[in-house]
N, C-alpha and C. Protein backbone atom coordinates (compact mmCIF):
# COMPACT_ATOMS: atom_id res chain seq x y z
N UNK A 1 -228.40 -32.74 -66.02
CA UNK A 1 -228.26 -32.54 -67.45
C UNK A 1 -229.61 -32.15 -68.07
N UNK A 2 -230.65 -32.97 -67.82
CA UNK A 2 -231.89 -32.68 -68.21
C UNK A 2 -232.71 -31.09 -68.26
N UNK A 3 -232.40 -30.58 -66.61
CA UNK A 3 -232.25 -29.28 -66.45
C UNK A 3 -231.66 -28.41 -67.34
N UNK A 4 -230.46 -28.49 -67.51
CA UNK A 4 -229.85 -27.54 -68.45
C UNK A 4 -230.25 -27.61 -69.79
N UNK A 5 -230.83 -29.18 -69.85
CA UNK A 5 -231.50 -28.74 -71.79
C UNK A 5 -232.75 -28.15 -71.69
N UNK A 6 -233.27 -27.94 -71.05
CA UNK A 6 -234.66 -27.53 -70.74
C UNK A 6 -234.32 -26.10 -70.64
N UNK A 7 -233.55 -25.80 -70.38
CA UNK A 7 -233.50 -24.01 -69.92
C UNK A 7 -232.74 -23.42 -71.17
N UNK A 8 -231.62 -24.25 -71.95
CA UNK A 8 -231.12 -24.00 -72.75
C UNK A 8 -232.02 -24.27 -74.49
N UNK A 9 -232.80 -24.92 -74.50
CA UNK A 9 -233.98 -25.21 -75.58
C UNK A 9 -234.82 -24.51 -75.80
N UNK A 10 -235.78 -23.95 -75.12
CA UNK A 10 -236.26 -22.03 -74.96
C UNK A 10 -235.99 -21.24 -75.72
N UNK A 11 -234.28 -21.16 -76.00
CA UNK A 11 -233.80 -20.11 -77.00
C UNK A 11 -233.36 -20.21 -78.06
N UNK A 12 -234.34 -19.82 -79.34
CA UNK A 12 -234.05 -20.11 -80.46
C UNK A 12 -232.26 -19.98 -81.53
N UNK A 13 -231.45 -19.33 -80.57
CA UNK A 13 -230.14 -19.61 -80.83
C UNK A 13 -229.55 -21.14 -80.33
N UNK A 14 -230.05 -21.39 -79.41
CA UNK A 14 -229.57 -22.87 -79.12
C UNK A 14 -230.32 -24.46 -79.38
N UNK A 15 -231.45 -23.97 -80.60
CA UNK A 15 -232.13 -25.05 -81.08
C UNK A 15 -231.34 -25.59 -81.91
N UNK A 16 -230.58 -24.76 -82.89
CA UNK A 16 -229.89 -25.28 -84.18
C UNK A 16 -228.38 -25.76 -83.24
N UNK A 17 -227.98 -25.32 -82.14
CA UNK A 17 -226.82 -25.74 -81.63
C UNK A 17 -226.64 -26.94 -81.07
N UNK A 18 -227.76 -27.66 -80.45
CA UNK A 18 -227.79 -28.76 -79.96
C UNK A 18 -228.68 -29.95 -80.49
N UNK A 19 -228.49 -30.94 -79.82
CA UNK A 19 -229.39 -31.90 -80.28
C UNK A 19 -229.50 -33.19 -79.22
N UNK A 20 -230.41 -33.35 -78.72
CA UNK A 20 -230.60 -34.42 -77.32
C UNK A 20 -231.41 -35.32 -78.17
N UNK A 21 -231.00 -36.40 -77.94
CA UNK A 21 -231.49 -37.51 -77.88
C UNK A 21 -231.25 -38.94 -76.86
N UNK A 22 -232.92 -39.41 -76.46
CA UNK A 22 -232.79 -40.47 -75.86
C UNK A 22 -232.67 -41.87 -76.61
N UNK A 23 -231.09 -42.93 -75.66
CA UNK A 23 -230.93 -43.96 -76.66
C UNK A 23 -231.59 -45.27 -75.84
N UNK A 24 -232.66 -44.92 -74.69
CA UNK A 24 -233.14 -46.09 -74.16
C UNK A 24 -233.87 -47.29 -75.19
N UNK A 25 -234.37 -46.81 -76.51
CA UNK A 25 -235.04 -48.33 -77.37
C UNK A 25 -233.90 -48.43 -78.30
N UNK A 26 -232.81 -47.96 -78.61
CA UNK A 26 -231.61 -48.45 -79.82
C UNK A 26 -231.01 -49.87 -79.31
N UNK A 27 -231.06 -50.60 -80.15
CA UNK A 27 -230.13 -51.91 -79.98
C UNK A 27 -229.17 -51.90 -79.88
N UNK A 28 -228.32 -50.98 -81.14
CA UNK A 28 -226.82 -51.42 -80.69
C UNK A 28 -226.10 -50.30 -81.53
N UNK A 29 -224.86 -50.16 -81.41
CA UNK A 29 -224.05 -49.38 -82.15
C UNK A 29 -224.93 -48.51 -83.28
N UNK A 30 -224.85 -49.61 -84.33
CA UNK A 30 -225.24 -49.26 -85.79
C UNK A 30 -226.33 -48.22 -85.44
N UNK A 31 -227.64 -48.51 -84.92
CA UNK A 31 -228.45 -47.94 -84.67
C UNK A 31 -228.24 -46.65 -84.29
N UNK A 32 -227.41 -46.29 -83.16
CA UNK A 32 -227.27 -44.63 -82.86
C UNK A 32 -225.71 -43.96 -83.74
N UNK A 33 -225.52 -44.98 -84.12
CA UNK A 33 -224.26 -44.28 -85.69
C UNK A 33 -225.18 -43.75 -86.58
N UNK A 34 -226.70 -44.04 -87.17
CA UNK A 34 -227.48 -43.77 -87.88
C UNK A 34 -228.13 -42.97 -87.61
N UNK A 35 -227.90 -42.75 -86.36
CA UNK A 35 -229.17 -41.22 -85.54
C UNK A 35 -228.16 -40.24 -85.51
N UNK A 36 -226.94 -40.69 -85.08
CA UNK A 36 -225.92 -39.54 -85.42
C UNK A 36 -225.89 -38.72 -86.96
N UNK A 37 -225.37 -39.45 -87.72
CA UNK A 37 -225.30 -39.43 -88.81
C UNK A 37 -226.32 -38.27 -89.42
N UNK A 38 -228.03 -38.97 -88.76
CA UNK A 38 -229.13 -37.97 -89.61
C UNK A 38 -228.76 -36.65 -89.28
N UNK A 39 -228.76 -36.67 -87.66
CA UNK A 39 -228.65 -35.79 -86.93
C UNK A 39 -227.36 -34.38 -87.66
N UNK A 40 -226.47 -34.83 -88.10
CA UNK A 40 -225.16 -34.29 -89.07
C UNK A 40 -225.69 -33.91 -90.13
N UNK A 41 -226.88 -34.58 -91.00
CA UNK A 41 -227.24 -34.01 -92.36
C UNK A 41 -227.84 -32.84 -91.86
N UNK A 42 -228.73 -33.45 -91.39
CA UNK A 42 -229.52 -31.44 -90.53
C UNK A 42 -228.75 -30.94 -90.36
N UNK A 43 -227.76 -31.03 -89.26
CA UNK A 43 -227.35 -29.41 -88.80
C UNK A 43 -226.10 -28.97 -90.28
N UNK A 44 -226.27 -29.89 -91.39
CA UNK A 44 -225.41 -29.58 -92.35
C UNK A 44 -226.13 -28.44 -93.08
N UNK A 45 -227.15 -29.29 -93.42
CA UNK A 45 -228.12 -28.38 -94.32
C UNK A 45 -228.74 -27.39 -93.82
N UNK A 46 -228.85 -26.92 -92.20
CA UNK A 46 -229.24 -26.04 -91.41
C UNK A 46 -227.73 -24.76 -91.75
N UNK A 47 -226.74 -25.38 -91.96
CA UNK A 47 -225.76 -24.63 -92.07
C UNK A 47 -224.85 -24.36 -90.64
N UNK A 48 -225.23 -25.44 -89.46
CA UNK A 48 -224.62 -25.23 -88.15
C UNK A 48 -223.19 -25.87 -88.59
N UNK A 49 -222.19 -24.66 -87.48
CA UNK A 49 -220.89 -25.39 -87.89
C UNK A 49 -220.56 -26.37 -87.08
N UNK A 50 -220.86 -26.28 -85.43
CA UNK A 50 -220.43 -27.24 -84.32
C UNK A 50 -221.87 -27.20 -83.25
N UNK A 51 -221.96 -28.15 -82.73
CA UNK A 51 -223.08 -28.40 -81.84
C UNK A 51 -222.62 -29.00 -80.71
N UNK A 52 -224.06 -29.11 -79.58
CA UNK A 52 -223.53 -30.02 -78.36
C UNK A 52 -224.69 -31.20 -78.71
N UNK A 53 -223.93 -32.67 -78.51
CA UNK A 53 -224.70 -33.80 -78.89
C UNK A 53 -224.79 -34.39 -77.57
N UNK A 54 -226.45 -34.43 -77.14
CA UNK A 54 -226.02 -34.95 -75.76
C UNK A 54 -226.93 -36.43 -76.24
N UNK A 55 -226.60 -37.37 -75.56
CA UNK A 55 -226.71 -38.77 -75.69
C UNK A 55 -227.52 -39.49 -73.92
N UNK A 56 -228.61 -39.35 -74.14
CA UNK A 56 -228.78 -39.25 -72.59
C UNK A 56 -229.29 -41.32 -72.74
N UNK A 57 -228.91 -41.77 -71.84
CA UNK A 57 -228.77 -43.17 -71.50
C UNK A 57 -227.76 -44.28 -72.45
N UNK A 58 -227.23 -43.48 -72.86
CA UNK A 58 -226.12 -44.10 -74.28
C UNK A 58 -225.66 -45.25 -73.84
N UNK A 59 -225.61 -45.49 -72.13
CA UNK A 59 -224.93 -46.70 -71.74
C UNK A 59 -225.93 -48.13 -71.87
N UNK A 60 -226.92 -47.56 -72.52
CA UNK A 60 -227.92 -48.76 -72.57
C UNK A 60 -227.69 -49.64 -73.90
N UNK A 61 -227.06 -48.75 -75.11
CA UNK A 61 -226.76 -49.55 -76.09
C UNK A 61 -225.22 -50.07 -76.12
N UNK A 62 -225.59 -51.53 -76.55
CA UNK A 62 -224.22 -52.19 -77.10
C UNK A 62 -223.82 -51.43 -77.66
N UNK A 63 -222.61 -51.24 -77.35
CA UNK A 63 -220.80 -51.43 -77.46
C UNK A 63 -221.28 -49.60 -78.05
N UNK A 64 -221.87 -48.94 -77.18
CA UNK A 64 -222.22 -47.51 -77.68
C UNK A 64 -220.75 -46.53 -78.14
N UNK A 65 -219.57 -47.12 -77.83
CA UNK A 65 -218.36 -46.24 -78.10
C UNK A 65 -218.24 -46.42 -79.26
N UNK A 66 -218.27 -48.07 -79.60
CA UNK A 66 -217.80 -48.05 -80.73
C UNK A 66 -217.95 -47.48 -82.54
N UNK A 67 -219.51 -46.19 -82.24
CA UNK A 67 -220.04 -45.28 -83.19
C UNK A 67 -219.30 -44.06 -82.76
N UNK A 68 -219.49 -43.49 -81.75
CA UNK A 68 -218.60 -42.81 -81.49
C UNK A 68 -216.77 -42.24 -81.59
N UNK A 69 -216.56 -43.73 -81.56
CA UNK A 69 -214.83 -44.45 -81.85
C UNK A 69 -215.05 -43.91 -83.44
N UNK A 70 -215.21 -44.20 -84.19
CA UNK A 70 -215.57 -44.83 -85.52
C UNK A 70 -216.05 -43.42 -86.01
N UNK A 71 -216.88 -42.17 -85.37
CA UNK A 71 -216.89 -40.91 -86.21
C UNK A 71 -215.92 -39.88 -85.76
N UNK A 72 -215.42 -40.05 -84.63
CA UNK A 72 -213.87 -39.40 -84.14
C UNK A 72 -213.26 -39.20 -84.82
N UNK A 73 -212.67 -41.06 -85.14
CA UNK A 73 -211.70 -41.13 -85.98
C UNK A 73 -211.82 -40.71 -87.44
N UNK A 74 -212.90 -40.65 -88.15
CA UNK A 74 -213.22 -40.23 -89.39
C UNK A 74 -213.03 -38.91 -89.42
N UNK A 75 -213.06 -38.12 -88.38
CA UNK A 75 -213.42 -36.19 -88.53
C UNK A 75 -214.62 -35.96 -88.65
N UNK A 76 -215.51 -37.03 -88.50
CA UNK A 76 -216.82 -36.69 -88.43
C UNK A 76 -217.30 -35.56 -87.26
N UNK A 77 -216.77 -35.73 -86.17
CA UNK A 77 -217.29 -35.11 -85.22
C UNK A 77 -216.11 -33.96 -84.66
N UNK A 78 -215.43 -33.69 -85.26
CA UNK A 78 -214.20 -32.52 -84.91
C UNK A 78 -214.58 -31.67 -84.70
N UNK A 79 -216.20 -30.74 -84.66
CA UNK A 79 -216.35 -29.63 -84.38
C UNK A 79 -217.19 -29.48 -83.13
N UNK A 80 -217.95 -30.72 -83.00
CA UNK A 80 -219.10 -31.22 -82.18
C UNK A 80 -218.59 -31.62 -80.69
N UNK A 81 -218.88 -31.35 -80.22
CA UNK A 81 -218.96 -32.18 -78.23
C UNK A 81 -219.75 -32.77 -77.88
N UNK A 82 -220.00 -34.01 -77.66
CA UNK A 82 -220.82 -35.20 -77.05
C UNK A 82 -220.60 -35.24 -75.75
């Protein structure tokens, strides 16, 4: 995975498309619901319609679905792939 963001980050068409982040120091849910979230105002105000959200160690935070669960279900993320 790491590979492919590295080769894919290079090109200024796929800066505004994606967004990697590492969740190895987040505590818990709330915490990467709030990185999501920022992460959504940018590519709002950037004017991106859908992105790829990659989440690299996500299994390190508590109950990490349940932000995920929770912007699904809202339509928060209907355009986006995690």
């Amino acid at each position: 995975m790491k590979a492919h963001h590295a080769r894919l980050y290079g090109s200024e068409i796929f800066l505004n498309l994606m967004f990697y982040f590492s969740c190895d120091m987040l505590e818990d849910y709330k915490e990467l619901m709030e990185v999501i979230k920022d992460y959504l105002k940018l590519k709002k105000r950037k004017g991106v319609k859908s992105a790829f959200i990659f989440l690299d160690e996500v299994t390190f935070v508590d109950e990490w679905w349940r932000a995920i669960k929770f912007l699904i279900d809202r339509g928060t993320l209907r355009r986006d792939t995690i």
